[in-house]
Protein backbone atom coordinates (compact mmCIF):
# COMPACT_ATOMS: atom_id res chain seq x y z
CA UNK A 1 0.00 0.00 0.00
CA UNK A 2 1.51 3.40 -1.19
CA UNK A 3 1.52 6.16 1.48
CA UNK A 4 -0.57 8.28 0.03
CA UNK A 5 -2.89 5.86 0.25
CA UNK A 6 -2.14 5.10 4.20
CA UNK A 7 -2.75 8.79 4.41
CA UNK A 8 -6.29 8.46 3.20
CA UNK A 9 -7.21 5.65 4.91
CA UNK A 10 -5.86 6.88 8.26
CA UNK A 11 -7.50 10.72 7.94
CA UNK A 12 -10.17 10.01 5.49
CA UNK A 13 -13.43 8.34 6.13
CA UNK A 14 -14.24 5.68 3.78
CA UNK A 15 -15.71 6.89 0.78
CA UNK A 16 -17.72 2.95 0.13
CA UNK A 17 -20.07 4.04 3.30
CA UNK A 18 -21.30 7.06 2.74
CA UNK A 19 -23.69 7.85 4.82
CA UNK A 20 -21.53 6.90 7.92
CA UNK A 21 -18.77 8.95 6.22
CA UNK A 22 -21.02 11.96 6.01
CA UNK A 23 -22.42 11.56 9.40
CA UNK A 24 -18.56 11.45 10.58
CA UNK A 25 -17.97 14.47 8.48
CA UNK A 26 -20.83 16.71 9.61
CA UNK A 27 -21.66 15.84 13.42
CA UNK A 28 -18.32 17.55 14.69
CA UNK A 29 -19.54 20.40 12.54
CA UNK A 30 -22.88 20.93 13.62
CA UNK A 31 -21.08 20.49 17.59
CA UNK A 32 -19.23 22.87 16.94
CA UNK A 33 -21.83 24.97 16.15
CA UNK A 34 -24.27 24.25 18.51
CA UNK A 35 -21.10 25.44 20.42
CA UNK A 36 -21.02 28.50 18.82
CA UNK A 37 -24.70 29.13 19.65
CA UNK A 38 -23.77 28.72 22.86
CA UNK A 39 -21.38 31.84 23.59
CA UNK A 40 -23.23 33.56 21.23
CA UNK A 41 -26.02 33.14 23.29
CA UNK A 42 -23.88 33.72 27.16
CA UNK A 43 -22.62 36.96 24.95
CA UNK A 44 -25.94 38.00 24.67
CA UNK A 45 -27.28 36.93 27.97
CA UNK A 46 -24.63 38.57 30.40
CA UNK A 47 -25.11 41.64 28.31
CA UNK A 48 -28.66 41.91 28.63
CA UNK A 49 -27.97 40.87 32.22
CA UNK A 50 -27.01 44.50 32.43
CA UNK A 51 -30.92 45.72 31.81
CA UNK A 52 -29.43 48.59 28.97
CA UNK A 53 -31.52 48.15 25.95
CA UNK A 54 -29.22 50.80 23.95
CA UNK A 55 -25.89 48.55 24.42
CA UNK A 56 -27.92 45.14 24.01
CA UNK A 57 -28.63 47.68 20.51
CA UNK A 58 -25.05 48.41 20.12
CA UNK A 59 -23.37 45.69 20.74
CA UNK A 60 -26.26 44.02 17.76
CA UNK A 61 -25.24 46.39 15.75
CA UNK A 62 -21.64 44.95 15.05
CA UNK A 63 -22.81 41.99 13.91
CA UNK A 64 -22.02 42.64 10.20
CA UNK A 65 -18.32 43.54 11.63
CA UNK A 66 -18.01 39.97 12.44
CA UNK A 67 -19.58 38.23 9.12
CA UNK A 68 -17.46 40.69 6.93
CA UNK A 69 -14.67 39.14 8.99
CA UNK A 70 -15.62 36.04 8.70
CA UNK A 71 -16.28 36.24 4.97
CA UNK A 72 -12.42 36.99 4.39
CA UNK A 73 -11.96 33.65 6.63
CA UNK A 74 -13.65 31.90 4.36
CA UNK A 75 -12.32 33.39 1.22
CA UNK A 76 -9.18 31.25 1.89
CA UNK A 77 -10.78 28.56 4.49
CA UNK A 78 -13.73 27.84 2.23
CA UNK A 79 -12.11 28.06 -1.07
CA UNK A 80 -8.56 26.28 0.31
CA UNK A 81 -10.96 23.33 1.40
CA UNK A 82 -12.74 23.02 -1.55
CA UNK A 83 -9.55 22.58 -3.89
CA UNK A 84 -7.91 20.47 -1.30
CA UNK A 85 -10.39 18.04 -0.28
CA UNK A 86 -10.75 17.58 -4.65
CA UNK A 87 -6.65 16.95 -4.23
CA UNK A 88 -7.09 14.38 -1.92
CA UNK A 89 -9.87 12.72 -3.94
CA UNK A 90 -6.11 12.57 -6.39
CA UNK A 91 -4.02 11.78 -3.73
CA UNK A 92 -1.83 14.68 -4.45
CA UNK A 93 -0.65 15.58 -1.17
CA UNK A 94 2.47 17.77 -2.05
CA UNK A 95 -0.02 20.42 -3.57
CA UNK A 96 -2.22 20.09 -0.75
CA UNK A 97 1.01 21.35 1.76
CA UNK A 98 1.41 24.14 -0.53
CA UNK A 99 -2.09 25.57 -0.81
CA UNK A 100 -2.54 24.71 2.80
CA UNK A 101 0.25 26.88 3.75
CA UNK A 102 -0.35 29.47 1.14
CA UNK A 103 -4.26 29.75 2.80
CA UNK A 104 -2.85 30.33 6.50
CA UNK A 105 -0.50 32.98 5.55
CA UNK A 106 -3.09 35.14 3.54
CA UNK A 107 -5.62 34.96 5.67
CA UNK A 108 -3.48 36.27 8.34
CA UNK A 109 -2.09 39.38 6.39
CA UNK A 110 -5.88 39.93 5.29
CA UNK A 111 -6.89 40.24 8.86
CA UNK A 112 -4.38 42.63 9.57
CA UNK A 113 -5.70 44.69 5.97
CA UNK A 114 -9.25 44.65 6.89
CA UNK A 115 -9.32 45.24 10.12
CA UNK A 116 -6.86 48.41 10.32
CA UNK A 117 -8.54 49.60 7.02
CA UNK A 118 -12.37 49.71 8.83
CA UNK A 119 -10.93 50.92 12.09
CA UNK A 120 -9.65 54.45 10.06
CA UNK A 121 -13.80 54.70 9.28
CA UNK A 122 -14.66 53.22 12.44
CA UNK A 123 -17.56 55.53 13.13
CA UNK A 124 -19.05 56.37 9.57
CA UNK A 125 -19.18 52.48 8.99
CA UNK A 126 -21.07 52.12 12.52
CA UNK A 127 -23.68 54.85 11.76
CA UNK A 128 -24.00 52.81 8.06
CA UNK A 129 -24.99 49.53 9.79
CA UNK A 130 -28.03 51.66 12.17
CA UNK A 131 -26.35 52.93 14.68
CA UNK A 132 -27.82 56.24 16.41
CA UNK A 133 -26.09 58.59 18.74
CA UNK A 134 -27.37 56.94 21.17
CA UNK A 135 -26.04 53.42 20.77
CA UNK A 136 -22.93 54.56 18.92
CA UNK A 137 -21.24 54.97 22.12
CA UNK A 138 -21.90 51.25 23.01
CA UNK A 139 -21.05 50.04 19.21
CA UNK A 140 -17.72 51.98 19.38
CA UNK A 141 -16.45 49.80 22.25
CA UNK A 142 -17.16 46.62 20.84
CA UNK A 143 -16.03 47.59 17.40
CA UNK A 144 -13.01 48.60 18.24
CA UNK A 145 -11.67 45.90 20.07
CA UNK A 146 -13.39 42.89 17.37
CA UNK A 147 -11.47 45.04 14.88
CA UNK A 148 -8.38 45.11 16.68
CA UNK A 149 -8.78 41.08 16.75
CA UNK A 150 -9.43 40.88 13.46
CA UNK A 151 -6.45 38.76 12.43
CA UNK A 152 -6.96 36.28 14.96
CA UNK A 153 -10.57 36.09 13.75
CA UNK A 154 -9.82 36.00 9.75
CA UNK A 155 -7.18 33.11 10.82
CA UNK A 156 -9.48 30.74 12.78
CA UNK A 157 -11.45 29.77 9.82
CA UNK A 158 -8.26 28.25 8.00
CA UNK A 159 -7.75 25.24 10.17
CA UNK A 160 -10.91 24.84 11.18
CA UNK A 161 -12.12 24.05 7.51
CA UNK A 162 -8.99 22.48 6.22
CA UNK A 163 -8.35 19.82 9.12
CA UNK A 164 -12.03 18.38 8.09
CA UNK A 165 -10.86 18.07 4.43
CA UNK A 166 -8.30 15.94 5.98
CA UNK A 167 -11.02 14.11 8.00
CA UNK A 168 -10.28 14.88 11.40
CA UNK A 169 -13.35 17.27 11.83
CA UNK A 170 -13.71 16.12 15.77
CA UNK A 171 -10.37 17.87 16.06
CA UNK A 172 -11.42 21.00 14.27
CA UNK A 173 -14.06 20.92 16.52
CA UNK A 174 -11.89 20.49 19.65
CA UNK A 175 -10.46 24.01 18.49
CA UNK A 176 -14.22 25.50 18.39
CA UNK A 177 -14.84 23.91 21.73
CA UNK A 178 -11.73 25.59 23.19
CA UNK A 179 -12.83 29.15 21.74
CA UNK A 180 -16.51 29.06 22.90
CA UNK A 181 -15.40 27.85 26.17
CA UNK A 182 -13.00 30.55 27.15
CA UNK A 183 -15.44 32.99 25.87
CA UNK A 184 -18.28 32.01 27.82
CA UNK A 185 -15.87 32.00 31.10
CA UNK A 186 -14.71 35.15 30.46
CA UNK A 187 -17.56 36.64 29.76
CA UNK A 188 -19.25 37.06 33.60
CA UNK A 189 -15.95 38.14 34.58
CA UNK A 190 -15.56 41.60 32.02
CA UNK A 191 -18.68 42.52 30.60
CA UNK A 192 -19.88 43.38 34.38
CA UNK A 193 -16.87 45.71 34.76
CA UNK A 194 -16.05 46.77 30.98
CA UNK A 195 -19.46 46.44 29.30
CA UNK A 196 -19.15 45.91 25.37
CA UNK A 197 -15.52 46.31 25.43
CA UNK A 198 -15.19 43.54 27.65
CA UNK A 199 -17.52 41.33 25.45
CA UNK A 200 -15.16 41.73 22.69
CA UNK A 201 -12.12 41.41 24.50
CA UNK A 202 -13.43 37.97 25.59
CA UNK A 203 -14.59 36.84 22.21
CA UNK A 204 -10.58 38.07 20.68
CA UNK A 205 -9.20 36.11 23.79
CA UNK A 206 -11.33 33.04 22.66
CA UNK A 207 -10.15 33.15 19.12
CA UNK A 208 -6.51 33.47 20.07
CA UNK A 209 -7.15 30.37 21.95
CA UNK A 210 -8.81 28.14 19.26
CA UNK A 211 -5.90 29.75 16.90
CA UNK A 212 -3.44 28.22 19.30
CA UNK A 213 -5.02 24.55 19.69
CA UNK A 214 -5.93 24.35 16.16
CA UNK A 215 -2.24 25.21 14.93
CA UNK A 216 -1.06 22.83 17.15
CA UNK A 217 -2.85 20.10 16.08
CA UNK A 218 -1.46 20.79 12.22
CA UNK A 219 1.72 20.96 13.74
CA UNK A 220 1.29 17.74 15.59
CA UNK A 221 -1.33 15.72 14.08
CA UNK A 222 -1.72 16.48 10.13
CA UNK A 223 0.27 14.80 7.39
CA UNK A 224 -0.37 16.55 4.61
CA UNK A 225 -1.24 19.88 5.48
CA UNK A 226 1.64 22.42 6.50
CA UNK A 227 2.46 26.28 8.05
CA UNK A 228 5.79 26.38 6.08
CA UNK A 229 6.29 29.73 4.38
CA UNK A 230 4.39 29.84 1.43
CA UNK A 231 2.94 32.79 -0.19
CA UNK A 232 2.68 31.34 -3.64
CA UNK A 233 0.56 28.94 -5.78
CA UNK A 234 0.09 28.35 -9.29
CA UNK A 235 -2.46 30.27 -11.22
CA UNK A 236 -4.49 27.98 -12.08
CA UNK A 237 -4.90 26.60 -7.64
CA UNK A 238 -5.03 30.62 -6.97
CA UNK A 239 -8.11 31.06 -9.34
CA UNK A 240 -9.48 27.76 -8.26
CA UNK A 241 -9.60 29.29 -4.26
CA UNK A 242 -10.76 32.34 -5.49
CA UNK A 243 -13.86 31.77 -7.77
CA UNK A 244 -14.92 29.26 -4.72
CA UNK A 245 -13.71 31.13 -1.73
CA UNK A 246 -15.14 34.57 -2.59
CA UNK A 247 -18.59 32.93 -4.03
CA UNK A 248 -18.34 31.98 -0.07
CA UNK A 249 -17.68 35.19 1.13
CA UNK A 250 -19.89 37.20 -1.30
CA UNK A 251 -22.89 34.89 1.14
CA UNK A 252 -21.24 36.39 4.41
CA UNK A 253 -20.51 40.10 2.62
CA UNK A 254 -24.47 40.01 1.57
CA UNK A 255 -25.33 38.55 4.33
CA UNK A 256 -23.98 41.84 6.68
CA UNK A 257 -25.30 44.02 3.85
CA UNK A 258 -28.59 42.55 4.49
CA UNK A 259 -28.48 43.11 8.28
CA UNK A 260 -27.58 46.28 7.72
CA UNK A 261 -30.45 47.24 5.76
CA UNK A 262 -32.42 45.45 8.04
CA UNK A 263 -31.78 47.25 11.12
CA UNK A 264 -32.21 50.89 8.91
CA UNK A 265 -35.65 49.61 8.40
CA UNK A 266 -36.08 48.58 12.09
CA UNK A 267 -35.12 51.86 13.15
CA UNK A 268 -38.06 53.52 12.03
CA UNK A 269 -40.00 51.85 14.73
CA UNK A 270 -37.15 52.29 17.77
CA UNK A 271 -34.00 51.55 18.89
CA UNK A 272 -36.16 47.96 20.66
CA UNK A 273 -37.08 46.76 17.92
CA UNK A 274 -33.24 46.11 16.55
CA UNK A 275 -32.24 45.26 20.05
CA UNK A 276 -35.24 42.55 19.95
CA UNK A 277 -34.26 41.45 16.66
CA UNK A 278 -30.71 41.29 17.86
CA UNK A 279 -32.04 38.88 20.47
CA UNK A 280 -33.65 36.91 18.00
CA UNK A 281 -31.20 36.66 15.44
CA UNK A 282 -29.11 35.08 18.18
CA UNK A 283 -31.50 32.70 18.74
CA UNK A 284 -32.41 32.06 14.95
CA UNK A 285 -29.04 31.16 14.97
CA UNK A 286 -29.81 27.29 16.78
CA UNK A 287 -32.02 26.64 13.73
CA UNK A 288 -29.13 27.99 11.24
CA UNK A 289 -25.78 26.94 12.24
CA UNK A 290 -27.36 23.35 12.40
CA UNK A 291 -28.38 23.62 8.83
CA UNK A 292 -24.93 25.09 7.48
CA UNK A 293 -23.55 22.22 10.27
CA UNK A 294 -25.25 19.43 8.17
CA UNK A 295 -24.91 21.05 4.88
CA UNK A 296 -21.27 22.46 5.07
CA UNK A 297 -20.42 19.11 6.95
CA UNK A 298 -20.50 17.30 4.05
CA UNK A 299 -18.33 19.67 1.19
CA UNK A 300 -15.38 17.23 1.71
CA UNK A 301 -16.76 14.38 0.90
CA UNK A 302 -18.88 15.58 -1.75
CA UNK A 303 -15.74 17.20 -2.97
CA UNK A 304 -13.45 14.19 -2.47
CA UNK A 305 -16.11 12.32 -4.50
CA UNK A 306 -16.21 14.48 -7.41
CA UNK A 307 -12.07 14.79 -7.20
CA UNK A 308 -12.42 10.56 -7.47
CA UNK A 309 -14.59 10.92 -10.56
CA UNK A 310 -18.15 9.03 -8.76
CA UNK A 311 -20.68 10.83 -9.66
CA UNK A 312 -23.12 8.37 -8.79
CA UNK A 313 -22.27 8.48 -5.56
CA UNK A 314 -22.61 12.24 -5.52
CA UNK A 315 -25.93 11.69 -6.68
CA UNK A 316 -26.57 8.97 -3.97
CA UNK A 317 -25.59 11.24 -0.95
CA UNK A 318 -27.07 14.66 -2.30
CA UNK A 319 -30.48 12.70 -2.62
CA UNK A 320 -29.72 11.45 1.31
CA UNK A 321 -28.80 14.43 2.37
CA UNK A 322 -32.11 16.71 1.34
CA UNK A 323 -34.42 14.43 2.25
CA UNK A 324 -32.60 14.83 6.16
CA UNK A 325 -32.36 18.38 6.16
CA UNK A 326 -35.79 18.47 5.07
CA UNK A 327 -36.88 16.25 7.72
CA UNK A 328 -35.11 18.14 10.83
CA UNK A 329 -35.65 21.56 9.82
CA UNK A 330 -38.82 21.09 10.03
CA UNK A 331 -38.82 19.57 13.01
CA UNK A 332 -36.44 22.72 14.37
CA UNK A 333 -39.14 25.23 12.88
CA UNK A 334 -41.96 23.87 14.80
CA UNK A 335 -39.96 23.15 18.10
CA UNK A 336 -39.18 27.19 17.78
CA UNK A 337 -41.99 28.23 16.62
CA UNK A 338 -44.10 26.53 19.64
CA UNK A 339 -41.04 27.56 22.02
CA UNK A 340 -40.40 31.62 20.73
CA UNK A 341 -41.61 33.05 24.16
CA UNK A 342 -39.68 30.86 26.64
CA UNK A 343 -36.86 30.71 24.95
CA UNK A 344 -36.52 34.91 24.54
CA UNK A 345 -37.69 35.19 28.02
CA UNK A 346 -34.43 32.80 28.73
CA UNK A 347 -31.94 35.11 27.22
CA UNK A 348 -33.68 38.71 28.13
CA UNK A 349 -35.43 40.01 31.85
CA UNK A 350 -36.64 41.97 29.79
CA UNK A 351 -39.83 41.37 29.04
CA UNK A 352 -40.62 44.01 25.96
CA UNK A 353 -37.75 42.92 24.29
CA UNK A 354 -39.21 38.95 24.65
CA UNK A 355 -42.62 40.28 23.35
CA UNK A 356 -41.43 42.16 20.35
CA UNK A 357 -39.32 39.51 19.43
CA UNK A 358 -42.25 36.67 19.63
CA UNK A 359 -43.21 37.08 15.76
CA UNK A 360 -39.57 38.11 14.60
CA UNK A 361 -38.44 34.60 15.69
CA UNK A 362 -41.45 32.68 14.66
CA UNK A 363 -41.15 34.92 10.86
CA UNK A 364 -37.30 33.83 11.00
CA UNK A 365 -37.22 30.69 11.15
CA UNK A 366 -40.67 29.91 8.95
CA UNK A 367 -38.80 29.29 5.82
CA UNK A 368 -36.15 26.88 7.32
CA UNK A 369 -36.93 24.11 5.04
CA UNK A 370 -36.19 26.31 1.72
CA UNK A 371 -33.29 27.66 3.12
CA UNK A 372 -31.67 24.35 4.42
CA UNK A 373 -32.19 23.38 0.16
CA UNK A 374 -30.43 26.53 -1.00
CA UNK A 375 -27.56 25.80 1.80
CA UNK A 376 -27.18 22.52 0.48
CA UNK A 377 -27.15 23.07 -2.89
CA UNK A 378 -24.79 25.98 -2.89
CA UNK A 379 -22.24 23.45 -0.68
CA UNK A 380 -22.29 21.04 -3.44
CA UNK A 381 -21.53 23.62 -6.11
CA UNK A 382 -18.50 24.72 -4.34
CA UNK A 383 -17.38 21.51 -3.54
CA UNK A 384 -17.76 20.51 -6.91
CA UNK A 385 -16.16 24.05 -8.29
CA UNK A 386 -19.22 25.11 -9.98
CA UNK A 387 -18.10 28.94 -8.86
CA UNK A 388 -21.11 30.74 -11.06
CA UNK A 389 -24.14 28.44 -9.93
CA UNK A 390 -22.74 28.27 -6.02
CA UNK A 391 -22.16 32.48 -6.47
CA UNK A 392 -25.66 32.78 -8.21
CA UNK A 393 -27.26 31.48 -4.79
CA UNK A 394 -24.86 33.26 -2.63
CA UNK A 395 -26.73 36.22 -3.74
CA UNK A 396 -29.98 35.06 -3.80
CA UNK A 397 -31.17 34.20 -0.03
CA UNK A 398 -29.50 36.39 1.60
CA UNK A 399 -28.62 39.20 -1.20
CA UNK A 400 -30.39 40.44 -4.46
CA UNK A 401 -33.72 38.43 -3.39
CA UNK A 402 -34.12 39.19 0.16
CA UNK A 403 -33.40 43.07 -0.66
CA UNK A 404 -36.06 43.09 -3.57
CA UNK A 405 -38.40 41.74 -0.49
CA UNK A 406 -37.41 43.51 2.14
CA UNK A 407 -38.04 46.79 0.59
CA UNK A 408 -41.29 45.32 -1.26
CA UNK A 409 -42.66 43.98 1.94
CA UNK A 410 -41.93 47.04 3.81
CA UNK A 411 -43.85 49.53 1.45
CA UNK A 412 -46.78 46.55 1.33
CA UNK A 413 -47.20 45.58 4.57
CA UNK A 414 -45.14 47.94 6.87
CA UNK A 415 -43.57 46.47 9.87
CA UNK A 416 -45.35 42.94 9.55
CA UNK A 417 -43.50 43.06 5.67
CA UNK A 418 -40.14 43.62 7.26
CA UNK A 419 -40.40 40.62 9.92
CA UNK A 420 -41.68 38.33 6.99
CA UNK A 421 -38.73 38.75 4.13
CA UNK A 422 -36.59 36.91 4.78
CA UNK A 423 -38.94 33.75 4.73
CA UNK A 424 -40.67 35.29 1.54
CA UNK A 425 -36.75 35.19 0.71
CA UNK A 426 -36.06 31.94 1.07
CA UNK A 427 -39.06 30.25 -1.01
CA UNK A 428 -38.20 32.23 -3.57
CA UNK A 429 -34.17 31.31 -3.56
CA UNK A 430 -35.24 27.33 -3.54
CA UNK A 431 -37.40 28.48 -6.29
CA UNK A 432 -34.20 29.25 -8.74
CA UNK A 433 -31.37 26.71 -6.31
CA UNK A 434 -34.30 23.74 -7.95
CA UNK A 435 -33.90 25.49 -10.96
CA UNK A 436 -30.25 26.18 -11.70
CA UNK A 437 -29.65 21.90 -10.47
CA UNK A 438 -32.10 20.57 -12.92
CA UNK A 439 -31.11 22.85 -15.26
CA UNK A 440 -27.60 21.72 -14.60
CA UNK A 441 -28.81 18.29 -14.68
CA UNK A 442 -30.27 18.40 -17.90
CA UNK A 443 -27.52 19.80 -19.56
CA UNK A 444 -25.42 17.02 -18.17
CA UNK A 445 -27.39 14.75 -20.08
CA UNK A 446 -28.26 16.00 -23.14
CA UNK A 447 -24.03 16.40 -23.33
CA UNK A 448 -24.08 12.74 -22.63
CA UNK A 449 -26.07 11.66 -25.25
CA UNK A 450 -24.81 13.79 -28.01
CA UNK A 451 -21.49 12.33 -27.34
CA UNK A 452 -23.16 9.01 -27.53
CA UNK A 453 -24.95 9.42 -31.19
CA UNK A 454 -21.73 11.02 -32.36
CA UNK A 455 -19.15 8.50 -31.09
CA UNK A 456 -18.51 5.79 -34.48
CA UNK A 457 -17.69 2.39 -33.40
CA UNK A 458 -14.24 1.59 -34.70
CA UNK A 459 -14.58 -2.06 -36.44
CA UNK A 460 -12.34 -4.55 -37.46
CA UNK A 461 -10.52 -4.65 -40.70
């Protein structure tokens, strides 16, 4: 047995089961983050803890700090998984050191870029996403600090998307774990004394400390990835991260966008109504990051797969994999939907804040089902490297189509239009994801055949 293929057996999970081998993919993903949730959620708690509606508001507020962060993570985490879980799929492990090393480097030196460039326009960019004098004061002090983290943020999402590719995804989780759980013990201790700035400082601190574990297990455990100096690829591997990477981010980039324009709307009404929905969104977030869990859980096998050249098998675990996330998100929108007042009323004391955000959570998470599809779908297009199908839904869901809505529903129905679009949103994105694949599909096929009536049988002479 060559090594490469010792490699694969030891890290990968075995392509000839694939529903176990998904399942052992996408669990330690979706632990992770129900993880995730769960300082997001202590975040939220010990700050409402403090009974100030205008920094629960502020501290909301810098939400799309964090996803525009995160979408430069996944620029290079995303995109460097997709390529290299397809390089495994050819056992090519020398290329996988060097894009693996190229990823880690950039994403770093991005941070740095990104987060000094939005700290020079610190306040004009906070007033942009809603903020009002008086919640700027609050959004200034977590800002600042997130911003000043930013390259330990950017970095995190490098190892903890390329150690799955090499199937260890319970230690990528591991690294989560570590984050969330220095976060959450931090938490109690500064936000009482430092308010939003201390809320920050404890969600940097928690990042630095997955950014530790997670380099160490590279260091220690991975055989094919690497942290060598490498600030080069070829073209053709630098294109290949990019058109899949930034389709990825474009989702987190429209995603803040989105937010943004959402809280302008919200603002109309009062400064409660975006700390409510800042509430909510948290808790929206149990339904969500279980559905991008399951879905993103499974781009490296899906991408080994198509690297391997077994497309039936592609088929096989696509088919698997909707009919699952069809069954549990609905099983997630009704448990939330009967559940919306309890579980605000856990988070907030508040209990204006737990009424308001009643119908915002139950108009959230309404079109789960759709969205889980368009999630899905969009993973196996970048797995795959279909960049202008998995970039055509990127800005669908959460982009072009939930903007037409947003503003349509808001001129229609007033308030009760704003709470419902982003579930008009997402029946309409499943509309054109269902769409795009059969269309895809067909294509496929009709390719197929031609080839087949074209192809002349060579006979003997």
């Amino acid at each position: 047995m060559s090594i490469d293929t010792k490699v694969q057996k030891k890290h990968y999970p075995d392509p000839e089961h694939l529903i176990s081998s998904y399942f052992h993919l996408a669990l330690p993903v979706v632990l992770s983050s129900i993880i995730t949730i769960v300082y997001n959620l202590a975040d939220t708690y010990f700050i409402a803890k403090t009974g100030n509606a205008l920094l629960v508001a502020g501290v909301s507020l810098c939400a799309p700090l964090f996803t525009i962060l995160m979408a430069f993570g996944n620029i290079f985490g995303q995109g460097g998984s997709s390529l290299i879980s397809r390089l495994l799929g050819k056992q090519d492990n020398i290329s996988v050191a060097r894009v693996s090393s190229f990823c880690f480097y950039v994403a770093l030196g991005t941070g740095i870029v990104i987060g000094g460039s939005i700290l020079l326009f610190r306040d004009p960019f906070l007033r942009l996403l809603g903020s009002s004098p008086d919640t700027l004061p609050y959004a200034r002090e977590y800002g600042t600090i997130l911003l000043l983290g930013a390259p330990f943020i950017v970095v995190n999402f490098i190892h903890m998307n390329l150690l799955r590719c090499e199937g260890m995804a319970g230690l990528s989780m591991l690294g989560t774990v570590t984050g969330a759980v220095v976060n959450v013990i931090l938490d109690p201790v500064m936000i009482p004394f430092m308010g939003a700035a201390g809320a920050a400082l404890a969600t940097v601190i928690g990042y630095i400390a997955s950014d530790a574990l997670l380099l160490a297990i590279v260091l220690r455990r991975s055989r094919c990835l690497s942290v060598r100096p490498r600030l080069t690829v070829s073209g053709a591997f630098l294109r290949d991260i990019l058109s899949i990477g930034i389709t990825a981010a474009i989702t987190n980039i429209a995603s803040s966008v989105c937010l943004i324009l959402l809280n302008q709307q919200l603002l109309h009404y009062g400064d409660a109504k975006i700390a409510a929905m800042g509430i909510v969104l948290k808790v929206t977030m149990i339904v969500q990051m279980i559905l991008v869990g399951f879905s993103f859980g499974g781009v490296p096998l899906f991408g080994f797969l198509t690297g391997a050249g077994e497309k039936r098998k592609v088929q096989s675990l696509l088919k698997f994999c909707l009919l699952f996330l069809t069954v549990l998100s609905l099983t997630m929108t009704l448990a939330v939907g009967v559940c919306a007042g309890p579980l605000l009323r856990l988070i907030t004391p508040d209990t204006q804040l737990a009424a308001d955000g009643i119908p915002m959570l139950r108009w959230q998470v309404a079109g789960s089902v759709f969205a889980g599809a368009v999630m899905l779908l969009t993973c196996l297009f970048q797995a795959s490297g279909q960049a202008v199908p998995a970039l055509v839904l990127s800005l669908s869901r959460q982009g072009v189509i939930f903007v037409a809505v947003l503003f349509s529903a808001a001129a229609v129905a007033g308030y009760t239009g704003i709470l419902a679009s982003q579930c008009v949103s997402d029946i309409l994105s499943a509309g054109i994801a269902a769409a795009i694949f059969f269309r895809g599909r067909g294509v496929r096929q009709s390719r197929t055949e031609e080839k087949s009536r074209t192809s002349v049988p060579i006979k003997d002479s």
